[in-house]
N, C-alpha and C. Protein backbone atom coordinates (compact mmCIF):
# COMPACT_ATOMS: atom_id res chain seq x y z
N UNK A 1 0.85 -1.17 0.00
CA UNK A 1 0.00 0.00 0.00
C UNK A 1 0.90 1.24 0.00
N UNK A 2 0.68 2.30 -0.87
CA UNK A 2 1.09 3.76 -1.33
C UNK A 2 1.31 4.04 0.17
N UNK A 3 2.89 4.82 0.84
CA UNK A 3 2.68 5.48 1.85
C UNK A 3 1.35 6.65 1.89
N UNK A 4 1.12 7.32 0.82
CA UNK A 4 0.16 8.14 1.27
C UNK A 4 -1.46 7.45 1.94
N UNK A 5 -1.75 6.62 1.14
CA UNK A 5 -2.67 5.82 1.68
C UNK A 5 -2.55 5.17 3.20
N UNK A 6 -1.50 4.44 3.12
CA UNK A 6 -0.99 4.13 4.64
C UNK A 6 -1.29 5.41 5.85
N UNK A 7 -0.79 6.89 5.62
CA UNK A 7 -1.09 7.60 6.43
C UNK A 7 -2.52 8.27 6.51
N UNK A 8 -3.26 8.31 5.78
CA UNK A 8 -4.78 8.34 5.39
C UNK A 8 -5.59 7.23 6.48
N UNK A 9 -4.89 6.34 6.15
CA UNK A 9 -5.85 5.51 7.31
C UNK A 9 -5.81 4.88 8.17
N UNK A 10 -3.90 5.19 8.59
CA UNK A 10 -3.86 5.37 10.10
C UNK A 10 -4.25 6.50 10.79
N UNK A 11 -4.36 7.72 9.83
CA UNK A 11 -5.03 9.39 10.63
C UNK A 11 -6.32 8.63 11.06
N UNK A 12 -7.21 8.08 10.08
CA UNK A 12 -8.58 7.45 10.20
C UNK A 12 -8.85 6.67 11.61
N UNK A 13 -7.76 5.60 11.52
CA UNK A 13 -7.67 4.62 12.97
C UNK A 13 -7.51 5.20 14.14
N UNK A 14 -6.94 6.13 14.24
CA UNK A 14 -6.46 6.80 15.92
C UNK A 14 -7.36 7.86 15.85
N UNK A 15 -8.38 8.24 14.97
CA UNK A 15 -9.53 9.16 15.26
C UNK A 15 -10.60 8.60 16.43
N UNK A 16 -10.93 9.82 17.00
CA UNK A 16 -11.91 9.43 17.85
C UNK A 16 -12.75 8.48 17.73
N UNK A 17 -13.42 8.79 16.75
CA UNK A 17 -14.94 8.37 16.17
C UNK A 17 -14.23 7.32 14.83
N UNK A 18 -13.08 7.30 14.74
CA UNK A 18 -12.50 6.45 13.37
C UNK A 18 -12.74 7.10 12.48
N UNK A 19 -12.68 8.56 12.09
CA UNK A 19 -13.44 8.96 11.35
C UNK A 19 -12.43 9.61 10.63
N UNK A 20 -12.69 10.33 9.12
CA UNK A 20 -11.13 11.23 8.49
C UNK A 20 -12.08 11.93 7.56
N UNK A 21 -12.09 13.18 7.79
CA UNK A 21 -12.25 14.22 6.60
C UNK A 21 -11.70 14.86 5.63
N UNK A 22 -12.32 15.65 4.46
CA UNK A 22 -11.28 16.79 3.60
C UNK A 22 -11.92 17.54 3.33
N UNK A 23 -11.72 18.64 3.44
CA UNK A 23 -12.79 19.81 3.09
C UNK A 23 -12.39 20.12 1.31
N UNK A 24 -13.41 20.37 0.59
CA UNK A 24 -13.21 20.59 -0.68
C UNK A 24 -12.82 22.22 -0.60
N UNK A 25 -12.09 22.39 -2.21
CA UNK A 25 -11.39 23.43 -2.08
C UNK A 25 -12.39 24.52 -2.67
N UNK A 26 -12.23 25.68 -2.43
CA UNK A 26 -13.43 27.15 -2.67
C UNK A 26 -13.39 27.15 -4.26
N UNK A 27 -13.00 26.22 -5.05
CA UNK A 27 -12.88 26.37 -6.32
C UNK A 27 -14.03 25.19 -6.84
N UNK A 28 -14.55 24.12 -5.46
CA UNK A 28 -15.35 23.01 -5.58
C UNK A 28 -14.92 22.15 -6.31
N UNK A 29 -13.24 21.95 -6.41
CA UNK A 29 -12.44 20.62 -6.37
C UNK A 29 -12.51 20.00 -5.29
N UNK A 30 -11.89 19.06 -5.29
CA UNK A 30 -11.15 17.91 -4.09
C UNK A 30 -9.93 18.26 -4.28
N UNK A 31 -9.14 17.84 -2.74
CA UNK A 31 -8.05 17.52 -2.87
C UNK A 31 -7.52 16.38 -3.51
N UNK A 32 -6.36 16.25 -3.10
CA UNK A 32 -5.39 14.80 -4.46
C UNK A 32 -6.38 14.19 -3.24
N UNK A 33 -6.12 13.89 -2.15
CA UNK A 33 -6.14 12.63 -0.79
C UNK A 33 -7.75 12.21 -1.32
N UNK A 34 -8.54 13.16 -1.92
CA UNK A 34 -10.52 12.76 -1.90
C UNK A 34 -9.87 11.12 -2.69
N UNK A 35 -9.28 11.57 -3.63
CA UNK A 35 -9.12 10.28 -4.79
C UNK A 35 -9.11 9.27 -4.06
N UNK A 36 -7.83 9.24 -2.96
CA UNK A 36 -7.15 8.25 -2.48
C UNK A 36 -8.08 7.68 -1.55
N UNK A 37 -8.60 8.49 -0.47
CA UNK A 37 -9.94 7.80 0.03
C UNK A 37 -10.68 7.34 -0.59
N UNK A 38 -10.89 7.54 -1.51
CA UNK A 38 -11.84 6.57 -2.43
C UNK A 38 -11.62 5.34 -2.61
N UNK A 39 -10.31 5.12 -3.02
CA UNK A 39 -9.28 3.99 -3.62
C UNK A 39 -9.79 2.90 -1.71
N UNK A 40 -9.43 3.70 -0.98
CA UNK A 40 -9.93 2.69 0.75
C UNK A 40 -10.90 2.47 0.33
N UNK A 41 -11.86 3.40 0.54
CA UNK A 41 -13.20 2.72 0.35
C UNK A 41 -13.53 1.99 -0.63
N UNK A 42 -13.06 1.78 -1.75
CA UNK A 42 -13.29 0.82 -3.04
C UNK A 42 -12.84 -0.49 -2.19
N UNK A 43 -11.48 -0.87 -1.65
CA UNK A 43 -10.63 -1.61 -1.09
C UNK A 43 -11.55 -1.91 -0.03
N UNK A 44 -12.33 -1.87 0.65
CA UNK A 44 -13.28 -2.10 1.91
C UNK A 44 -12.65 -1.49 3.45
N UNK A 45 -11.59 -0.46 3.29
CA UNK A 45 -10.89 0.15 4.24
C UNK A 45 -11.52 0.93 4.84
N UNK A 46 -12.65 1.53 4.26
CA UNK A 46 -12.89 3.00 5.14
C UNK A 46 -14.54 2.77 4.26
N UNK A 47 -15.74 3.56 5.12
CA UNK A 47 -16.86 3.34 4.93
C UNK A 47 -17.17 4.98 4.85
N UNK A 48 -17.96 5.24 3.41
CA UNK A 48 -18.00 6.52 2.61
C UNK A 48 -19.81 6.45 4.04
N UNK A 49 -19.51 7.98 4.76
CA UNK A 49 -20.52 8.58 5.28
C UNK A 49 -21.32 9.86 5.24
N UNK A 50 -20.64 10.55 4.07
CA UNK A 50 -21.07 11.94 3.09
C UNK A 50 -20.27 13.14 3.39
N UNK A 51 -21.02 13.72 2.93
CA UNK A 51 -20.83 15.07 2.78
C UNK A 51 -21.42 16.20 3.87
N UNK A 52 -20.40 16.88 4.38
CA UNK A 52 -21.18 18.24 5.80
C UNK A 52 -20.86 18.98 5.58
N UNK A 53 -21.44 20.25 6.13
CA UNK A 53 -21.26 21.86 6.31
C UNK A 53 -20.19 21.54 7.50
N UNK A 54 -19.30 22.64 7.14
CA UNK A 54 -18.01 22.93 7.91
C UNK A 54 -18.93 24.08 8.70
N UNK A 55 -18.69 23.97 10.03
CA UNK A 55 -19.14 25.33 11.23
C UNK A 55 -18.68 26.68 10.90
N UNK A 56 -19.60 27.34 10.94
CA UNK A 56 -18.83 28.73 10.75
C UNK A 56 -18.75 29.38 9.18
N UNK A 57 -19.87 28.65 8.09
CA UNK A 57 -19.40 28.92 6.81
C UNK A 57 -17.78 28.36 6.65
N UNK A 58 -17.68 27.28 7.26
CA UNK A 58 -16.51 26.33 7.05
C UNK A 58 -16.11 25.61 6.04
N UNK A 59 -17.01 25.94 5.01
CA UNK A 59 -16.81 24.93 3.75
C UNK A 59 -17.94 23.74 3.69
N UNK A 60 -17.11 22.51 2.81
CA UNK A 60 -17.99 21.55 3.14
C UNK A 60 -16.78 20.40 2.95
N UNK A 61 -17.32 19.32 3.95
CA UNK A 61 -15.88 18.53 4.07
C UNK A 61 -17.09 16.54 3.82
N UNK A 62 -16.09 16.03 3.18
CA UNK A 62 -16.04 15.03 2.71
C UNK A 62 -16.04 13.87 4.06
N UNK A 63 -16.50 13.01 3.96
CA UNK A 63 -16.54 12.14 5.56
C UNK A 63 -16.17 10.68 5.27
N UNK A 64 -15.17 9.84 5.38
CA UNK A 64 -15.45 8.50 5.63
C UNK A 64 -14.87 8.09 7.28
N UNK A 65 -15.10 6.68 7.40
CA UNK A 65 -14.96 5.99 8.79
C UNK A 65 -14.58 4.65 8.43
N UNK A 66 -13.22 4.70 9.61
CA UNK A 66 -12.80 3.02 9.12
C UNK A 66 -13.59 1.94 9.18
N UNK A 67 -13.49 0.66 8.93
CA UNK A 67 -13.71 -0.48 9.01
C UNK A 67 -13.00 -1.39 9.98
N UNK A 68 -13.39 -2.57 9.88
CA UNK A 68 -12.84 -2.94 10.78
C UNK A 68 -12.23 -3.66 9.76
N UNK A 69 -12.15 -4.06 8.72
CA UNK A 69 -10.95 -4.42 7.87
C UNK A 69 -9.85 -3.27 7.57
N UNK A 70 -10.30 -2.09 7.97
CA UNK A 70 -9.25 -1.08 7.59
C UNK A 70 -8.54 -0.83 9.21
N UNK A 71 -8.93 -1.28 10.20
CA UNK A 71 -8.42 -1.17 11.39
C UNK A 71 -7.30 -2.58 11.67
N UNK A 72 -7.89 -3.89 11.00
CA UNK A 72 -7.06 -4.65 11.02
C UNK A 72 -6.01 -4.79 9.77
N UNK A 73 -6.14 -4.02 8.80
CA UNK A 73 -5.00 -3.76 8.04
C UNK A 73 -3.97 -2.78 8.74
N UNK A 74 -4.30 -1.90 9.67
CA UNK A 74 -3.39 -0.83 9.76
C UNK A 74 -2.67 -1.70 11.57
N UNK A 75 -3.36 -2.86 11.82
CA UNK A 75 -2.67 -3.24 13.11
C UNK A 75 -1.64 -4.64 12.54
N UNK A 76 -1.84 -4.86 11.24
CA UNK A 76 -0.56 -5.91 10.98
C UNK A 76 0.20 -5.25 10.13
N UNK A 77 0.30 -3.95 10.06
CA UNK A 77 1.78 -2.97 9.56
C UNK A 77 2.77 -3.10 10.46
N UNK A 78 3.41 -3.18 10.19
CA UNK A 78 4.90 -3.63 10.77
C UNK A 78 5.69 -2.42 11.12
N UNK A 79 6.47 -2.17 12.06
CA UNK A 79 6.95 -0.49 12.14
C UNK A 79 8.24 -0.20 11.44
N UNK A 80 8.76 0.74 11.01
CA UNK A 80 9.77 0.81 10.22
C UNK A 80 11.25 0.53 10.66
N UNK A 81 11.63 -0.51 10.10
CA UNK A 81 13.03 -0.79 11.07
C UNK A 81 14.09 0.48 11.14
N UNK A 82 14.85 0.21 12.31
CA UNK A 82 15.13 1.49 12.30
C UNK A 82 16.87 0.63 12.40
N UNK A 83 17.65 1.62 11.72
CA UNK A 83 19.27 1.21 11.91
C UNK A 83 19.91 1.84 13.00
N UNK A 84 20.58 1.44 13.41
CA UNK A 84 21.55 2.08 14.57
C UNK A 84 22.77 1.93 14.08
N UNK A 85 23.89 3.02 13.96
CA UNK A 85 24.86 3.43 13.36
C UNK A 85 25.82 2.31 13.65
């Protein structure tokens, strides 16, 4: 799995609620990451829960929530070996 993806849905896993947003941009693009959440949720990683008003005339931000296949993918990652000089 793409490091960027990897950090997408470990942000997702250590969320409160399991949860990971993106607010779309004032031009009513996505960011690159909307794609990549997608790509989880296609993969059964993360469960698409819509679209919200950001507080405050905050925008509007994009919503998914892990799985529990995306929670047990991100607990048999292995940590990065580390060298000692």
């Amino acid at each position: 799995m793409p490091l960027h993806s990897r950090r997408l849905l470990n942000k997702a896993a250590v969320a409160i609620e399991g949860r990971i947003s993106i607010k779309q941009n004032p031009d009513r693009d996505w960011p690159r990451d909307h794609a990549r959440l997608r790509v989880l949720e296609r993969n059964g990683n993360l469960r698409w829960v819509g679209t919200q008003a950001g507080p405050h005339l905050g925008g509007t931000f994009a919503v998914w929530q892990i799985t529990d296949e995306g929670r047990t993918r991100v607990a048999a990652w292995e940590p990065p070996a580390i060298e000692l000089g």
